[in-house]
C-alpha atoms as a PDB file:
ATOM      1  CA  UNK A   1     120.028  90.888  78.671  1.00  0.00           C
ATOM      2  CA  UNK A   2     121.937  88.437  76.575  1.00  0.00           C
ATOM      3  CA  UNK A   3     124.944  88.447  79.128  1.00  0.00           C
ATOM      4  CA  UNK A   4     122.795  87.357  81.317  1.00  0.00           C
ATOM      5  CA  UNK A   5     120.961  84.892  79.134  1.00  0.00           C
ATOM      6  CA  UNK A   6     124.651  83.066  78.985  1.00  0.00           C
ATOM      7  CA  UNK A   7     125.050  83.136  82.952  1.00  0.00           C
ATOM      8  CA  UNK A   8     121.972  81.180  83.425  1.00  0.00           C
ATOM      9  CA  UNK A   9     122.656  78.898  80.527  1.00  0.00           C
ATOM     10  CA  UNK A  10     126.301  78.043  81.603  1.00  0.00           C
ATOM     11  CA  UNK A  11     124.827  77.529  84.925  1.00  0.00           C
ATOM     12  CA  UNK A  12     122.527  75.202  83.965  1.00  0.00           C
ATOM     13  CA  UNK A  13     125.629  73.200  81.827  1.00  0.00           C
ATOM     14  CA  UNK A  14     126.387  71.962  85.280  1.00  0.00           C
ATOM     15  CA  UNK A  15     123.015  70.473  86.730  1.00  0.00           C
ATOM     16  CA  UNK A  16     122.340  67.513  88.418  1.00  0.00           C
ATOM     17  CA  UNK A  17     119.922  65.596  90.038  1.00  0.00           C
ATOM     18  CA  UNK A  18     121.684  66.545  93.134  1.00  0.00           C
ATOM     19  CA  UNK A  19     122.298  70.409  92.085  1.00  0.00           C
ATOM     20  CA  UNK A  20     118.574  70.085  90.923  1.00  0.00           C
ATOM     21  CA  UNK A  21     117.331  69.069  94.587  1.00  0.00           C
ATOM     22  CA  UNK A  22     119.903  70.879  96.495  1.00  0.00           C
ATOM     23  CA  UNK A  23     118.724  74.165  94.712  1.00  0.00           C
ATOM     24  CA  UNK A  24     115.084  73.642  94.510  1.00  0.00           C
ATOM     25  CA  UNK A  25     115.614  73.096  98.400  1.00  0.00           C
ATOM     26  CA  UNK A  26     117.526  76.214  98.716  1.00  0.00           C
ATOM     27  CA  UNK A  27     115.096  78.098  97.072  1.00  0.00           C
ATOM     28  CA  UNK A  28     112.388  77.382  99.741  1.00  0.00           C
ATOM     29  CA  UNK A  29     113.869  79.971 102.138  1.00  0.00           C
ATOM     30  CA  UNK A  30     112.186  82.885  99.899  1.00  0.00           C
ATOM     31  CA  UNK A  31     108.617  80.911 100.297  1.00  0.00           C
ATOM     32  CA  UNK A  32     105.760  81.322 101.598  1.00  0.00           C
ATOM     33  CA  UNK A  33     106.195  78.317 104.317  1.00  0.00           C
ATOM     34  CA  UNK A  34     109.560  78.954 105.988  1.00  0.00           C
ATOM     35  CA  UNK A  35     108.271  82.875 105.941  1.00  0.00           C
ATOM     36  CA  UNK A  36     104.619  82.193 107.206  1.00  0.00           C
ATOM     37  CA  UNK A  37     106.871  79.468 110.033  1.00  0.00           C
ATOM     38  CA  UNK A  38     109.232  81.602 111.213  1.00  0.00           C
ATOM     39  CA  UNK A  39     107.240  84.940 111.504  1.00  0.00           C
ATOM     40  CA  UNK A  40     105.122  82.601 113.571  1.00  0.00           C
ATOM     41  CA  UNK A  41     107.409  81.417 115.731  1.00  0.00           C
ATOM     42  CA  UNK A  42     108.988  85.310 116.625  1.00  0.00           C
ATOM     43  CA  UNK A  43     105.712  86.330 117.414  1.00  0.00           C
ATOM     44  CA  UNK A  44     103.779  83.637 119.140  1.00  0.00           C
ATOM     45  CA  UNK A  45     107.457  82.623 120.921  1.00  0.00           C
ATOM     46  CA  UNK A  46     110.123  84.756 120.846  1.00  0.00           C
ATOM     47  CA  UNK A  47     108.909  88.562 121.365  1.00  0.00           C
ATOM     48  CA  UNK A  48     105.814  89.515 120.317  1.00  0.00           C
ATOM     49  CA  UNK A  49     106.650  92.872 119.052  1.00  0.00           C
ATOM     50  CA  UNK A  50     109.367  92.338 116.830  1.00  0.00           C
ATOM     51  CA  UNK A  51     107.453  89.853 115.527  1.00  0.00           C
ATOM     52  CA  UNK A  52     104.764  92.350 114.631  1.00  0.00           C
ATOM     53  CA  UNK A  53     107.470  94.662 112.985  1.00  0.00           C
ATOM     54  CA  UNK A  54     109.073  91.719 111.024  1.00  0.00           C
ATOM     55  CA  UNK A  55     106.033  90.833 109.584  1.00  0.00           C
ATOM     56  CA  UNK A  56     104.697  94.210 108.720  1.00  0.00           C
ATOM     57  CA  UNK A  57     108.133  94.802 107.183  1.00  0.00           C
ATOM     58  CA  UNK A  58     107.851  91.175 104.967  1.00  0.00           C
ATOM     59  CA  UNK A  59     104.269  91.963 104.021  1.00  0.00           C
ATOM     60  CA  UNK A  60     105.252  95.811 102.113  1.00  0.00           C
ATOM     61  CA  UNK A  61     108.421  94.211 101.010  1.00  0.00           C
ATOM     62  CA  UNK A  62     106.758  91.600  99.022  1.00  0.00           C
ATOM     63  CA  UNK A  63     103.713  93.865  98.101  1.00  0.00           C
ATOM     64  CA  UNK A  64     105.912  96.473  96.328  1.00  0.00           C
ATOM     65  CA  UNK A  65     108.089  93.508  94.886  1.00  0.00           C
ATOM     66  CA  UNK A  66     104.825  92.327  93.392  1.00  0.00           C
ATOM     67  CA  UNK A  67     103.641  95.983  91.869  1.00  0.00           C
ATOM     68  CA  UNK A  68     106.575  96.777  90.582  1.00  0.00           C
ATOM     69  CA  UNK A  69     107.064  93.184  88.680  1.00  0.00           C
ATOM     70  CA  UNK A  70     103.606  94.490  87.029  1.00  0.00           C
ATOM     71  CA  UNK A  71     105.049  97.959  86.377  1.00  0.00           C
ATOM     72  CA  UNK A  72     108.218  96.860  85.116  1.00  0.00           C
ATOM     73  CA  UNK A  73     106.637  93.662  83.386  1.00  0.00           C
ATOM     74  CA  UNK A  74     109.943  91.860  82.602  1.00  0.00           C
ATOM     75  CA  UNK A  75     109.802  88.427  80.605  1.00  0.00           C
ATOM     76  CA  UNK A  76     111.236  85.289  82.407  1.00  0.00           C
ATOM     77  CA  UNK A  77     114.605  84.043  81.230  1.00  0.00           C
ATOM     78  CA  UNK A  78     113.070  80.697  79.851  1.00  0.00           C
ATOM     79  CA  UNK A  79     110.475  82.780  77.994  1.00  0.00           C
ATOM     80  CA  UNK A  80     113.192  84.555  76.007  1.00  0.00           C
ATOM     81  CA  UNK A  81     115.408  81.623  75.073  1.00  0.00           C
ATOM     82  CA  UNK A  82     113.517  78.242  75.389  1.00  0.00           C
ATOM     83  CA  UNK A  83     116.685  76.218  75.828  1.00  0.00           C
ATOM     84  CA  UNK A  84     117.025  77.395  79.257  1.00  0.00           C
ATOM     85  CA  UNK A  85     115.109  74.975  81.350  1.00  0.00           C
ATOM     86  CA  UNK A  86     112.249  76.627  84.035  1.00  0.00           C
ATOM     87  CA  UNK A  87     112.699  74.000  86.923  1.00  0.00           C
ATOM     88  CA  UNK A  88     110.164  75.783  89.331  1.00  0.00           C
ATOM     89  CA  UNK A  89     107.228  76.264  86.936  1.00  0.00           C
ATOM     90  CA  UNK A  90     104.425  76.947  89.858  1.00  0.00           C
ATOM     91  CA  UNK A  91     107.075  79.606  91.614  1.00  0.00           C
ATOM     92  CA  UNK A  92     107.239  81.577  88.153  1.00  0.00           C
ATOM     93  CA  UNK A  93     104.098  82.455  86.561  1.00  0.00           C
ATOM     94  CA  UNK A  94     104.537  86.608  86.951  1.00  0.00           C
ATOM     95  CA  UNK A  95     107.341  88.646  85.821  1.00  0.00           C
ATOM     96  CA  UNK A  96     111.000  88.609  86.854  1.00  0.00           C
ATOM     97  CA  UNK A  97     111.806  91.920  87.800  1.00  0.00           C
ATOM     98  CA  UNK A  98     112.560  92.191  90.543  1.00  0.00           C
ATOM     99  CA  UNK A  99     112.840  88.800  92.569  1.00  0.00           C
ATOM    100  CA  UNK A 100     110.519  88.127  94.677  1.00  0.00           C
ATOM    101  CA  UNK A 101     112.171  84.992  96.444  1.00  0.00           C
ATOM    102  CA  UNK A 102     115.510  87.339  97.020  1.00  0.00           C
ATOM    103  CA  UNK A 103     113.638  89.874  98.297  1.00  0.00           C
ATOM    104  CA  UNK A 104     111.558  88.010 100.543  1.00  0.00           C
ATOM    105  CA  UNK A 105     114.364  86.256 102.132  1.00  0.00           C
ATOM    106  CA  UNK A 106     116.163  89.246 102.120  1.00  0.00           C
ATOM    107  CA  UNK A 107     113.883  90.880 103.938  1.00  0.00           C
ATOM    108  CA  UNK A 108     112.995  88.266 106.315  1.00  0.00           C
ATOM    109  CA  UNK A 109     116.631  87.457 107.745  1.00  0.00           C
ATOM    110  CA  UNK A 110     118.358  90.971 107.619  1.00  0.00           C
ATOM    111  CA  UNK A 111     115.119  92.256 109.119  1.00  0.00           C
ATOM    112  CA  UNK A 112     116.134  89.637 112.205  1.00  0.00           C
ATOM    113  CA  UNK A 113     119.707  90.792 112.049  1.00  0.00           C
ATOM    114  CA  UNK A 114     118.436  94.229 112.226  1.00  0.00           C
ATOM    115  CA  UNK A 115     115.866  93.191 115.293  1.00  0.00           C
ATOM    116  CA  UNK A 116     118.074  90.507 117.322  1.00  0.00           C
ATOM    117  CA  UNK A 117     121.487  92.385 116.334  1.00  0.00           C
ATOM    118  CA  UNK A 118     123.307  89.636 116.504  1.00  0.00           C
ATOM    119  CA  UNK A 119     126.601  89.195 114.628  1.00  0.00           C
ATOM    120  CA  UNK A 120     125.610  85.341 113.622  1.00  0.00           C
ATOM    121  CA  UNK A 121     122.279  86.334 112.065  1.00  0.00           C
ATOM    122  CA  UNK A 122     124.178  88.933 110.238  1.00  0.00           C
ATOM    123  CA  UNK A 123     125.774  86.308 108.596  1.00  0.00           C
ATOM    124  CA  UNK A 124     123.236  83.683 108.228  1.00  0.00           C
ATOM    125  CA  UNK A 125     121.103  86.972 106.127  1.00  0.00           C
ATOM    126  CA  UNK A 126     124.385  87.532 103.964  1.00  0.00           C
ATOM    127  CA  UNK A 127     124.629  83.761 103.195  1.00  0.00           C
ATOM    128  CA  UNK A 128     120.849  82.892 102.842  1.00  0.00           C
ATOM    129  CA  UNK A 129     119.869  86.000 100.432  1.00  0.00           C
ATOM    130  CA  UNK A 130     123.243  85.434  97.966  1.00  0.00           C
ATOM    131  CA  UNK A 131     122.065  81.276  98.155  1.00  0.00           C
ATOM    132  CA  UNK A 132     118.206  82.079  97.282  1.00  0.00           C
ATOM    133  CA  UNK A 133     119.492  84.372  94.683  1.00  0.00           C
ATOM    134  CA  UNK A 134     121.575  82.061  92.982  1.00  0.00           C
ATOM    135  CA  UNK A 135     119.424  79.201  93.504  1.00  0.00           C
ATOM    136  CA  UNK A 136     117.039  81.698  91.098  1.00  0.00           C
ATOM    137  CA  UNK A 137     119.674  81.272  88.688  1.00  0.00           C
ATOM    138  CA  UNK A 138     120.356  77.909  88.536  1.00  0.00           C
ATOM    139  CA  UNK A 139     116.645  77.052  88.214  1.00  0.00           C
ATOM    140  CA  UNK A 140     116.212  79.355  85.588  1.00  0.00           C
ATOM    141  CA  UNK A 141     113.880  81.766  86.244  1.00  0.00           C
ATOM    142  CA  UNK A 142     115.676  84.775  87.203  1.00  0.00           C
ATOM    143  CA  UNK A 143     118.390  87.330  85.620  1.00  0.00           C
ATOM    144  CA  UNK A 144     121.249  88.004  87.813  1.00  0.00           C
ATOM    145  CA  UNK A 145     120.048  91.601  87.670  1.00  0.00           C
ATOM    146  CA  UNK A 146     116.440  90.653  89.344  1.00  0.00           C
ATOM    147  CA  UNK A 147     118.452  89.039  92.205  1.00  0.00           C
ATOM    148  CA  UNK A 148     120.558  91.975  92.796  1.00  0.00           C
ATOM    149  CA  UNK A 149     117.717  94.242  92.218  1.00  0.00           C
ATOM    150  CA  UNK A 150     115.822  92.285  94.619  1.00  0.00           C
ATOM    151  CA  UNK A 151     118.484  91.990  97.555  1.00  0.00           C
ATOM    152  CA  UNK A 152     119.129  95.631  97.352  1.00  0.00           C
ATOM    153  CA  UNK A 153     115.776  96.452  97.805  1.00  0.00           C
ATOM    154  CA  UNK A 154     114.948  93.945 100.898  1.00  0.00           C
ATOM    155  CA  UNK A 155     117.987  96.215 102.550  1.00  0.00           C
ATOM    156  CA  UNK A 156     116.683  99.376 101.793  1.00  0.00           C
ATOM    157  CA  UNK A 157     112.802  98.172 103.296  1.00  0.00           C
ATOM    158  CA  UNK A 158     114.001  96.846 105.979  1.00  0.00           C
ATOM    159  CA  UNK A 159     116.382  99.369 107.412  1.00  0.00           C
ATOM    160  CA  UNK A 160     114.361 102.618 106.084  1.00  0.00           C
ATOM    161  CA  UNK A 161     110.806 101.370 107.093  1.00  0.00           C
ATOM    162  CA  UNK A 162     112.332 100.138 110.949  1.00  0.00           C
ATOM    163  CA  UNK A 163     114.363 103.571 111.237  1.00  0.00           C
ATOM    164  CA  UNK A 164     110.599 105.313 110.862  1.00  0.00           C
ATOM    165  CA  UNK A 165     109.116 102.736 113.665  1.00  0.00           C
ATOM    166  CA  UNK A 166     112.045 103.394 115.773  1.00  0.00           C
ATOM    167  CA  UNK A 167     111.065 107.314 115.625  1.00  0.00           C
ATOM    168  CA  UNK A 168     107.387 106.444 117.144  1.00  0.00           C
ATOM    169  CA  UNK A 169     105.852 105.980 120.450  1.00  0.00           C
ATOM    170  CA  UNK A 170     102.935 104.082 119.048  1.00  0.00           C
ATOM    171  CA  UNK A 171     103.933 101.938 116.126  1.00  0.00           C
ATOM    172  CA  UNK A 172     100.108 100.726 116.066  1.00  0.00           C
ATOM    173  CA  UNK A 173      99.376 104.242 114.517  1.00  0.00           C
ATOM    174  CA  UNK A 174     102.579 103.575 111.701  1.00  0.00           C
ATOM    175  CA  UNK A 175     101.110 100.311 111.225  1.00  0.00           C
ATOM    176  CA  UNK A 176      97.133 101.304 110.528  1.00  0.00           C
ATOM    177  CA  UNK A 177      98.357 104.173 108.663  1.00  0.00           C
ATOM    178  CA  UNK A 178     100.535 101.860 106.210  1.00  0.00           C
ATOM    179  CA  UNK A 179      98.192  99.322 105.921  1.00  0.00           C
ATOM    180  CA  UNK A 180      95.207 102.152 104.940  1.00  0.00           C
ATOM    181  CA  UNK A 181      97.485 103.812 102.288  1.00  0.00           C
ATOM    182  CA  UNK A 182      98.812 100.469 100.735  1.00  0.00           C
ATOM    183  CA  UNK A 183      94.962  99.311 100.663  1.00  0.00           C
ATOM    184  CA  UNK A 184      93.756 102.336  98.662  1.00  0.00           C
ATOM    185  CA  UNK A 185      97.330 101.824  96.157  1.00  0.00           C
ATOM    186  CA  UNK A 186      96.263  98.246  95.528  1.00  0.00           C
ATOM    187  CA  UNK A 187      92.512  99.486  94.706  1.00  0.00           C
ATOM    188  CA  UNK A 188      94.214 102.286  92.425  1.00  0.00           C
ATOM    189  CA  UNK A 189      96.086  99.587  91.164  1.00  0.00           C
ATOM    190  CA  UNK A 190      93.661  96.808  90.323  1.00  0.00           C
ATOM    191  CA  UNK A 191      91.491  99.899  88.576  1.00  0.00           C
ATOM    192  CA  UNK A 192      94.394 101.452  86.337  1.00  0.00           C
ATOM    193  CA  UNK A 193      95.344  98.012  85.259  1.00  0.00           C
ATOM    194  CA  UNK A 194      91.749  96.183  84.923  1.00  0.00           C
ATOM    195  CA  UNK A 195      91.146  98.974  82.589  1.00  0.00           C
ATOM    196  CA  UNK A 196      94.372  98.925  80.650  1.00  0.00           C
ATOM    197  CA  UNK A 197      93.464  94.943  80.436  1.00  0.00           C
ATOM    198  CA  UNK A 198      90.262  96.020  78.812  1.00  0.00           C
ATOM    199  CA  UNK A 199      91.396  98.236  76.469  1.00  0.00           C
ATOM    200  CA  UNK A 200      93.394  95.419  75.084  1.00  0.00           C
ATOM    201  CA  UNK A 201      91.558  93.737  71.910  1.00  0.00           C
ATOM    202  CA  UNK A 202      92.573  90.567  73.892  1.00  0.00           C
ATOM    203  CA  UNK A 203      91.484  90.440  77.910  1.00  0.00           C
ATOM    204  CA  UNK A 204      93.928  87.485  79.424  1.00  0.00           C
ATOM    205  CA  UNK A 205      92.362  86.806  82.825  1.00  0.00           C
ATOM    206  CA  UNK A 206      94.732  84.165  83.609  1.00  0.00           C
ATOM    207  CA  UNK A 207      97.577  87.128  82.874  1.00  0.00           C
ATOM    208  CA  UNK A 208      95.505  89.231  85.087  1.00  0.00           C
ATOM    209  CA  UNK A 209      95.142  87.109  88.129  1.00  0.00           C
ATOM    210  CA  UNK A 210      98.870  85.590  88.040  1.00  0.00           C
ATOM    211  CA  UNK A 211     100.308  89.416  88.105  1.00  0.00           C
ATOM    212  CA  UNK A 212      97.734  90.533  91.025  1.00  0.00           C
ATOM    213  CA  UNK A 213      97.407  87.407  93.097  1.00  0.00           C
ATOM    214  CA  UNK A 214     100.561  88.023  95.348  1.00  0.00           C
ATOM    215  CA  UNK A 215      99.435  92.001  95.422  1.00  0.00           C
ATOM    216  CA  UNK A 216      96.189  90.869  96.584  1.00  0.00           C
ATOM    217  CA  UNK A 217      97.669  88.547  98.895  1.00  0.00           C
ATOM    218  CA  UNK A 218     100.181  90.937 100.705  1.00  0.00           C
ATOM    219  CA  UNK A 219      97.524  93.217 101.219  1.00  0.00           C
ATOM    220  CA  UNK A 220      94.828  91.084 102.256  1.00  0.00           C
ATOM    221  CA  UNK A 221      97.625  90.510 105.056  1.00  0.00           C
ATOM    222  CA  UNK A 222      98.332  94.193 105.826  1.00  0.00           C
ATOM    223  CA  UNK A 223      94.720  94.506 106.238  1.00  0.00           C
ATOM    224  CA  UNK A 224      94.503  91.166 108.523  1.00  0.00           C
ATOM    225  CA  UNK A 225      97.557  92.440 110.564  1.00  0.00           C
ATOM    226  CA  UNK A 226      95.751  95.780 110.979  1.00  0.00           C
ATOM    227  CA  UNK A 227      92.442  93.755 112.771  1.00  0.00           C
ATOM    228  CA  UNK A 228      94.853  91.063 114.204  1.00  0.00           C
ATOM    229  CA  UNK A 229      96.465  93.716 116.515  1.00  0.00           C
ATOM    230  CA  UNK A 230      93.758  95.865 117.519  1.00  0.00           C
ATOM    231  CA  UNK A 231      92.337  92.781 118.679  1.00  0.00           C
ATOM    232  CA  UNK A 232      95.302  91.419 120.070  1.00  0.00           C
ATOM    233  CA  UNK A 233      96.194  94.676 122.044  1.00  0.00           C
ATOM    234  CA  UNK A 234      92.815  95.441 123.270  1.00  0.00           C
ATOM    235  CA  UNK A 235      90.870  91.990 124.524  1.00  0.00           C
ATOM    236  CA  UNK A 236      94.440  89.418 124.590  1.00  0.00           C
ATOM    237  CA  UNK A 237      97.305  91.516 125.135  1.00  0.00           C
ATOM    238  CA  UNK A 238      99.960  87.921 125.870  1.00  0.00           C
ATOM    239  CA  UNK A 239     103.144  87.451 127.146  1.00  0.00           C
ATOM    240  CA  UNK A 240     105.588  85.259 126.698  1.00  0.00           C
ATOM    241  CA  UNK A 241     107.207  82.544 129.114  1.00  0.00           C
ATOM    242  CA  UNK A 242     110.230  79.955 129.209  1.00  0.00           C
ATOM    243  CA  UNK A 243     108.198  77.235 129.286  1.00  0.00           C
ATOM    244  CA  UNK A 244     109.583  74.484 126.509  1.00  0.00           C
ATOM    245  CA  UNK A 245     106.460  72.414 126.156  1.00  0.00           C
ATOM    246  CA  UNK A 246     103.890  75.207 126.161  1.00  0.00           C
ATOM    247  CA  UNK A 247     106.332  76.943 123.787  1.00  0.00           C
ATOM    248  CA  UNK A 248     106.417  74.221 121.234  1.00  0.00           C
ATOM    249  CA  UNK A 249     102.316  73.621 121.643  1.00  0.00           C
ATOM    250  CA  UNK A 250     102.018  77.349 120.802  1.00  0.00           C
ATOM    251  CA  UNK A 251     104.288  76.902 117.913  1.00  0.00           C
ATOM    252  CA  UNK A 252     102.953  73.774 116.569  1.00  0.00           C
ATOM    253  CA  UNK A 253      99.007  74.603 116.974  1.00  0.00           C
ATOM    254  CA  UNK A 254      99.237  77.731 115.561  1.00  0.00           C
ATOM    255  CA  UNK A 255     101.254  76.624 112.397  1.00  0.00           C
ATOM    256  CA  UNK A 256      98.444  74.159 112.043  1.00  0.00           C
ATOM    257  CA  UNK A 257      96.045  76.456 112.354  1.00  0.00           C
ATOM    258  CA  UNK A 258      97.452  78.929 109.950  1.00  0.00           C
ATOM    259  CA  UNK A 259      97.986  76.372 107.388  1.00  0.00           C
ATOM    260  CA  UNK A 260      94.457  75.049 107.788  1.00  0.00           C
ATOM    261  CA  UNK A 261      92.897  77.979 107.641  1.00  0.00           C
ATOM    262  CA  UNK A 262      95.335  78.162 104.239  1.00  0.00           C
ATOM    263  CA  UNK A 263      94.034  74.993 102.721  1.00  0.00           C
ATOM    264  CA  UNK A 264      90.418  74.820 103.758  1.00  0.00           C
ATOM    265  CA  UNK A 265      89.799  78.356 102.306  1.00  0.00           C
ATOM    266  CA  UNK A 266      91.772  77.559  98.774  1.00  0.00           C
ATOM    267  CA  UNK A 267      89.895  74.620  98.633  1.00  0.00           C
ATOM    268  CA  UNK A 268      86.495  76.329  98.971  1.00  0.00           C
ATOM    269  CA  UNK A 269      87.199  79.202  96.689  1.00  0.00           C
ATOM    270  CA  UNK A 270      88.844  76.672  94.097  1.00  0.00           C
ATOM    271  CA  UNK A 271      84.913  75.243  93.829  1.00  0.00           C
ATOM    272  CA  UNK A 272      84.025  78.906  93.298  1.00  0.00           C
ATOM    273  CA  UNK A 273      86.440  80.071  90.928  1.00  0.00           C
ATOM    274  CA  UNK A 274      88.952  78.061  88.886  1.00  0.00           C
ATOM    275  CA  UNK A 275      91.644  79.842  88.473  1.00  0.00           C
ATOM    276  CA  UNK A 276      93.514  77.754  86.330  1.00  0.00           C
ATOM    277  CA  UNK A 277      91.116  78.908  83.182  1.00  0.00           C
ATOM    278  CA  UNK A 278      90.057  82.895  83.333  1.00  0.00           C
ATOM    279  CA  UNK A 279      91.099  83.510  79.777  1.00  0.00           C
ATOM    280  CA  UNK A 280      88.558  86.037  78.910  1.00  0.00           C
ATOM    281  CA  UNK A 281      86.776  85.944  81.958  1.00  0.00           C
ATOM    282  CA  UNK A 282      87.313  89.451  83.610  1.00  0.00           C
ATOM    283  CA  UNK A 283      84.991  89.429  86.141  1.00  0.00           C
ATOM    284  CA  UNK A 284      85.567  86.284  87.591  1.00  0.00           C
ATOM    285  CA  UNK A 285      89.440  87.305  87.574  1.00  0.00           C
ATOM    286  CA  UNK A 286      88.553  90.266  89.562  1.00  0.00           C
ATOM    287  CA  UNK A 287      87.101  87.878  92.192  1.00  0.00           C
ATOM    288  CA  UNK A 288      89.569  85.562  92.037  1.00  0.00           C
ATOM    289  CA  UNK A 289      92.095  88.406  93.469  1.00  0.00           C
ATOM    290  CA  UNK A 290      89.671  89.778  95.882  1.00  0.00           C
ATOM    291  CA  UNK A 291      89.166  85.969  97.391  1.00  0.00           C
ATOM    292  CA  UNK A 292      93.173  85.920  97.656  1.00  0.00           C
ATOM    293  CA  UNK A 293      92.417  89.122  99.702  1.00  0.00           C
ATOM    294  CA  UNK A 294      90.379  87.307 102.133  1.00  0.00           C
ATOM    295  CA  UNK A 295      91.850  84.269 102.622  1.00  0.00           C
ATOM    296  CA  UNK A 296      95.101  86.034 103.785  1.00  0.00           C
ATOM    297  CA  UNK A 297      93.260  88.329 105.771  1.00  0.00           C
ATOM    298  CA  UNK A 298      92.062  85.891 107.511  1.00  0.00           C
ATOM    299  CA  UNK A 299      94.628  83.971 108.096  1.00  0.00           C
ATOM    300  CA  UNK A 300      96.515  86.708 109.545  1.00  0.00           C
ATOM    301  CA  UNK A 301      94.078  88.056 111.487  1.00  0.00           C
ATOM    302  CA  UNK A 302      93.476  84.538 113.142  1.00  0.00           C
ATOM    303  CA  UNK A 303      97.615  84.311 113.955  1.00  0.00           C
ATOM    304  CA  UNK A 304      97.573  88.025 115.171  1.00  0.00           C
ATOM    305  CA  UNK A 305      94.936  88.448 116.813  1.00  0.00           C
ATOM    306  CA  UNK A 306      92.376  85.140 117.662  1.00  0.00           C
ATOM    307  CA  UNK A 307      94.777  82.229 117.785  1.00  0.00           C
ATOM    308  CA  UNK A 308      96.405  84.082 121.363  1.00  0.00           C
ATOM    309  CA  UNK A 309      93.182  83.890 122.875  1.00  0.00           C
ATOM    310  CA  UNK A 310      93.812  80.310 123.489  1.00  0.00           C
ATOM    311  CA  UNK A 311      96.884  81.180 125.300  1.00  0.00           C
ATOM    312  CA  UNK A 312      94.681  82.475 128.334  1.00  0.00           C
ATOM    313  CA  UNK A 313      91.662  80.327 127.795  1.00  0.00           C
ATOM    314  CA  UNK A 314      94.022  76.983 128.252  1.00  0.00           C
ATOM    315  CA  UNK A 315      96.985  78.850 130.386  1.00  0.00           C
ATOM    316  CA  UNK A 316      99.770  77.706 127.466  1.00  0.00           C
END
């Protein structure tokens, strides 16, 4: 670990305000905007069903990035040795390993070079995952182990749960069945560790929420994705077209939408719950992960599954 407590810190020798920006910008491409964006845009624009598989593929990638940052329950670099500066504080409140903004990018782009097939997008995945992971570096809040653990595993997820799809006629039945068995692991899950948190002569229920909030969130969207296309498929059902302008509507609204839906519902349960202060509040930390659960469900069933209905109702 103290190898790579020296990487990070003769990285960081070098920053600038420039690096600093450049980096932080870089970074972005493992979040949950660009991802939430371009999963949008495949599906709504592009082809509906590989946007269905890229999306199922992004949502277990990141929920198994998230358990197993509980299970392995790694310190952050800046947490070890304070002279190492954290310069994405709000992106780094769990543990490190493995990355979760290497994996997720990972994920996203090789699973569109694995979809499209297309030597360029190949390359832009290569480039994009080795950036994110060293922009992890440079801002401090990653070993270079997490990355590589990370990008290794966005490879394996991608290619080993697409071979399995590619071996069905009805992918619908892969997807339900996923969705139902990583539900009951992330119930399992919350149990096992709400009662290890007990145990404790100390119950943190900031600690608590911060490690299950993206869990809770990844399968809140397996769940929504699960609704979203039995919906979709049985009373919508869409194509696509070539039309430019009804292309970019669809695009536009249904980001806004999405990100609506987002901010509206944080907002409300924020009044509920505060989640900034649940130091020895268990029960209210339990909630606070369960309301993470809805508010992505719902925002992925409304992409999946309601948000097309507009594209018959106003012909765009």
């Amino acid at each position: 670990m103290q190898f790579e407590i020296e990487i990070i810190k003769w990285l960081q020798q070098f920053r600038t305000s420039f690096l600093d920006f450049l980096f932080e910008f870089i970074t972005y491409f493992g979040e949950e905007m660009i991802v939430i964006a371009l999963l949008g845009f495949i599906y709504w624009v592009i082809n509906k069903d590989i946007g269905k598989r890229l999306a199922m593929t992004v949502f277990v990638s990141i929920g198994i990035n998230s358990m197993l940052k509980v299970l392995i329950a790694r310190p952050r670099p800046f947490q070890v040795d304070d002279s190492i500066s954290n310069l994405r504080p709000e992106t780094s409140s769990s543990y490190a390993m493995p990355s979760g903004h290497t994996q997720t990018a990972g994920t996203t782009f090789f699973g569109l070079a694995y979809f499209f097939k297309k030597k360029y997008l190949i390359i832009s995945a290569i480039l994009i995952t080795l950036l994110v992971g060293f922009s992890r570096l440079y801002i401090g809040v990653h070993y270079l182990s997490d990355v590589v653990v990370g990008a290794i595993l966005s490879l394996i997820i991608v290619y080993v749960f697409n071979y399995f799809l590619t071996k069905t006629l009805h992918p619908s039945k892969v997807y339900r069945s996923v969705g139902y068995i990583a539900f009951l692991a992330y119930i399992l899950f919350i149990i096992i560790y709400g009662i290890k948190s007990n145990s404790d002569q100390f119950f943190d229920g900031n600690l608590f929420y911060y490690n299950l909030e993206t869990i809770s969130k990844m399968i809140g969207a397996l769940i929504g994705f699960i609704i979203g296309i039995e919906i979709e498929e049985k009373y919508v059902n869409f194509s696509h077209h070539k039309n430019l302008t009804h292309n970019i509507i669809r695009f536009i609204l249904g980001l806004a939408i999405v990100m609506i839906i987002r901010v509206f519902l944080s907002f409300i349960f924020s009044m509920i719950i505060d989640t900034s202060d649940l130091t020895d509040l268990s029960i209210l930390s339990v909630l606070a992960v369960l309301l993470d659960f809805i508010r992505y469900a719902l925002m992925v069933i409304v992409a999946i599954g309601l948000y097309p209905l507009l594209f018959k109702k106003f012909n765009f």
